[in-house]
C-alpha atoms as a PDB file:
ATOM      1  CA  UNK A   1       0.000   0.000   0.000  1.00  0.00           C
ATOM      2  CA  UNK A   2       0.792   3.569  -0.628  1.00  0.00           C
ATOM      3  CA  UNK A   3      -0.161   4.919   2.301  1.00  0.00           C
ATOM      4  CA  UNK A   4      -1.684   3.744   5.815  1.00  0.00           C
ATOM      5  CA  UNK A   5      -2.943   5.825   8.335  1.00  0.00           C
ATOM      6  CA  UNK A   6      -3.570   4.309  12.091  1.00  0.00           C
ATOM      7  CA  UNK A   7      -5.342   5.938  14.732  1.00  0.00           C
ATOM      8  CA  UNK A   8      -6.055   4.374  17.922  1.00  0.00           C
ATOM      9  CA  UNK A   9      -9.841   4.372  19.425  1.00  0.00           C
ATOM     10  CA  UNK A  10     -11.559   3.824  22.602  1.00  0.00           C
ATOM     11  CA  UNK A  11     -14.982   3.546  20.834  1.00  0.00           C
ATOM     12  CA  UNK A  12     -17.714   0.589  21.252  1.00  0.00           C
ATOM     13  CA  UNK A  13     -18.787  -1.363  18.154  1.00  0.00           C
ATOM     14  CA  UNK A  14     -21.921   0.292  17.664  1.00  0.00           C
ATOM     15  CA  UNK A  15     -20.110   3.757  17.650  1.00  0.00           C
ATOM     16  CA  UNK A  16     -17.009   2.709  15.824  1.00  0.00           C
ATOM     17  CA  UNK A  17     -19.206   1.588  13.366  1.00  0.00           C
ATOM     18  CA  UNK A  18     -21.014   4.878  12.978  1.00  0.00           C
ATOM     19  CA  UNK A  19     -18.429   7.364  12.672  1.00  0.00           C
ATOM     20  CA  UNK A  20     -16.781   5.244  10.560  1.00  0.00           C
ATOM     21  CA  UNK A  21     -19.401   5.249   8.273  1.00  0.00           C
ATOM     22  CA  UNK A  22     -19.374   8.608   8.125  1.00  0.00           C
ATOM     23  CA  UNK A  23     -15.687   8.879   7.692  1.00  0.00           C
ATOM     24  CA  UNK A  24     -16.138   7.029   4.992  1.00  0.00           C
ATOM     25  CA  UNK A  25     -19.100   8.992   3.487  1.00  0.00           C
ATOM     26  CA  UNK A  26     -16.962  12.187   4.297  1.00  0.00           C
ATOM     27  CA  UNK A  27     -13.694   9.975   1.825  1.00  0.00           C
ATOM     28  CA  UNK A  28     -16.700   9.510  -0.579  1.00  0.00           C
ATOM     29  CA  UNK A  29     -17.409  13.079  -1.002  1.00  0.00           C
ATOM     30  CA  UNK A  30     -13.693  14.345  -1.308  1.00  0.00           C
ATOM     31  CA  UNK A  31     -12.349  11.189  -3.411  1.00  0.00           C
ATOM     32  CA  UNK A  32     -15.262  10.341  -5.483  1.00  0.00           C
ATOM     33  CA  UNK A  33     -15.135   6.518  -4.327  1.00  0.00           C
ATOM     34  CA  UNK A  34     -17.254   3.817  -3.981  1.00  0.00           C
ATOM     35  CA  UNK A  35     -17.939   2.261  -0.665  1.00  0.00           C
ATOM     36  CA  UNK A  36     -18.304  -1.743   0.044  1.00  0.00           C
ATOM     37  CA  UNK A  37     -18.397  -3.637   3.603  1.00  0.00           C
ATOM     38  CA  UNK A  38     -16.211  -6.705   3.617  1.00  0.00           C
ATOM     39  CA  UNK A  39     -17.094  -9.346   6.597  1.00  0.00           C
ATOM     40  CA  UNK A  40     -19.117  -8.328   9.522  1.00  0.00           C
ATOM     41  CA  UNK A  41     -18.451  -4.738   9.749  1.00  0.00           C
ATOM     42  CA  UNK A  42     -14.563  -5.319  10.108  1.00  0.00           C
ATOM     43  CA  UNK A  43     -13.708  -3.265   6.586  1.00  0.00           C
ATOM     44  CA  UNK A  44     -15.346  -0.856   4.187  1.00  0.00           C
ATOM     45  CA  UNK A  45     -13.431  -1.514   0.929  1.00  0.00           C
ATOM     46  CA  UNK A  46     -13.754   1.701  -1.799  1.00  0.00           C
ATOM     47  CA  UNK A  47     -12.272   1.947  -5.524  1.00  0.00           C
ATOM     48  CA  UNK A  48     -12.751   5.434  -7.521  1.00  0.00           C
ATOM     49  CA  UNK A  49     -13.791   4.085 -10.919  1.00  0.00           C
ATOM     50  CA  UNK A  50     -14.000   7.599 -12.806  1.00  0.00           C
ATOM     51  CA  UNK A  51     -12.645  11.170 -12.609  1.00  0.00           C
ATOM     52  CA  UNK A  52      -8.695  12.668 -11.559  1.00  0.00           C
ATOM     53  CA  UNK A  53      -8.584   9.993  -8.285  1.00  0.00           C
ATOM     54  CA  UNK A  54      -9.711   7.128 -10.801  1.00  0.00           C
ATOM     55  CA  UNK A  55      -7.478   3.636  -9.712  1.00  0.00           C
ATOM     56  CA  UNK A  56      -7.646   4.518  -6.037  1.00  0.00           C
ATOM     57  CA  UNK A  57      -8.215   1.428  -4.208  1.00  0.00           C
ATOM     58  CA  UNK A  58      -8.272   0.592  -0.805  1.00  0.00           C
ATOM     59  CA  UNK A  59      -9.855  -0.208   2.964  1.00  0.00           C
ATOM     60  CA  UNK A  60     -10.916   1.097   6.270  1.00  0.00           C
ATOM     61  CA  UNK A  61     -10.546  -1.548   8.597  1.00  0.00           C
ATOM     62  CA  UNK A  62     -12.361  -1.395  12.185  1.00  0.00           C
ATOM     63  CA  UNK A  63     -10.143  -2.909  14.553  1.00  0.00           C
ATOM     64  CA  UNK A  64     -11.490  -3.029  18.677  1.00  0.00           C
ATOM     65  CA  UNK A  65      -8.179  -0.944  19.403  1.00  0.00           C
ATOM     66  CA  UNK A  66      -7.242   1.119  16.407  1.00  0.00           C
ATOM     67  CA  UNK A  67      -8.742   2.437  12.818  1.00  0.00           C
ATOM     68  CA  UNK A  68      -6.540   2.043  10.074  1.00  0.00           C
ATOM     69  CA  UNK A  69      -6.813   3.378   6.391  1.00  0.00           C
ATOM     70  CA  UNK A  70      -4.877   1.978   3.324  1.00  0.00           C
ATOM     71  CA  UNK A  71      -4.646   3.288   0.088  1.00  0.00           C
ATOM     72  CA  UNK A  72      -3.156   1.781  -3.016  1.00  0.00           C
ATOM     73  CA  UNK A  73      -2.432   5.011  -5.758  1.00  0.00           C
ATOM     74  CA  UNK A  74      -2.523   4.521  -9.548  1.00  0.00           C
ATOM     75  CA  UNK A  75       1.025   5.329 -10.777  1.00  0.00           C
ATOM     76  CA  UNK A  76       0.247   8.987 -12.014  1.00  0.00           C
ATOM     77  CA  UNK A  77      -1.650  10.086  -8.265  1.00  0.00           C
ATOM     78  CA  UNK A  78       1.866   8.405  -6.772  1.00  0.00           C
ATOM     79  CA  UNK A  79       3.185  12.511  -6.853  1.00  0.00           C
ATOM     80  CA  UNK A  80       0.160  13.714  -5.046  1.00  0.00           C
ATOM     81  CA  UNK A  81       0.264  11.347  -2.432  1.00  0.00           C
ATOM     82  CA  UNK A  82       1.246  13.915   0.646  1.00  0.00           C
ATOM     83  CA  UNK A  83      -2.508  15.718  -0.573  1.00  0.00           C
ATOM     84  CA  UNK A  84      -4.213  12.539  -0.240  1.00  0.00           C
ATOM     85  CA  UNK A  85      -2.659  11.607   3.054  1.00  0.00           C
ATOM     86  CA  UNK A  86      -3.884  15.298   4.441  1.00  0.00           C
ATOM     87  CA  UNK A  87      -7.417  13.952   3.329  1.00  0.00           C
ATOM     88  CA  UNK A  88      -7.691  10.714   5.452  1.00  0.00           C
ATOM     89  CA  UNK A  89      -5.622  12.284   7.955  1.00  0.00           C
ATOM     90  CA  UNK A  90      -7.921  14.937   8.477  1.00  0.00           C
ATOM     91  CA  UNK A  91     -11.023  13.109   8.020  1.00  0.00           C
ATOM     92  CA  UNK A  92      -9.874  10.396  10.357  1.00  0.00           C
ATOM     93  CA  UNK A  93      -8.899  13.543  12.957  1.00  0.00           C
ATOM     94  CA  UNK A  94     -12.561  14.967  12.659  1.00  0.00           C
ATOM     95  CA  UNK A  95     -14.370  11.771  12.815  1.00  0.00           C
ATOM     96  CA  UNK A  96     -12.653   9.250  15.726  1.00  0.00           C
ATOM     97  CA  UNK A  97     -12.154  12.049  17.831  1.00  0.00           C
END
């Protein structure tokens, strides 16, 4: 992966679960992705399939300890990859805090 991003959380499931989803929903919105859960509400899975971020693929995995988000750039976004970590990073700040 290009980049991962870890933050730790002291949330319950039910909670996690929500402001992850709208972490997610916020990544949506600024990356133009599409959003999948894999398993039991361990990982959201997303891939932008159109416009400048298409290629972007990646997951948000829900851990009972941390959140972590990994992101696999198409070779041309590999430059703006410092941009895209500010993203997450400040998504993740504003949602799991």
């Amino acid at each position: 992966m290009d980049i991962e991003i870890r933050r730790p959380h002291s949330f319950d499931t039910k909670d996690l679960v929500t402001r992850t989803i709208a972490m997610a929903e916020g990544l949506k919105e600024e990356l133009h992705l599409e959003l999948s859960w894999r398993g039991d509400h361990k990982a959201i899975e997303f891939e932008s399939t159109g416009g400048l971020t298409k290629g972007i693929k990646g997951e948000i995995e829900l851990d009972p300890e941390f959140v972590c988000v990994r992101v696999k750039l198409p070779f041309g976004l590999k430059p703006m990859r410092s941009s895209f970590e500010r993203v997450i990073s400040d998504e993740m700040d504003e949602r799991l805090a």
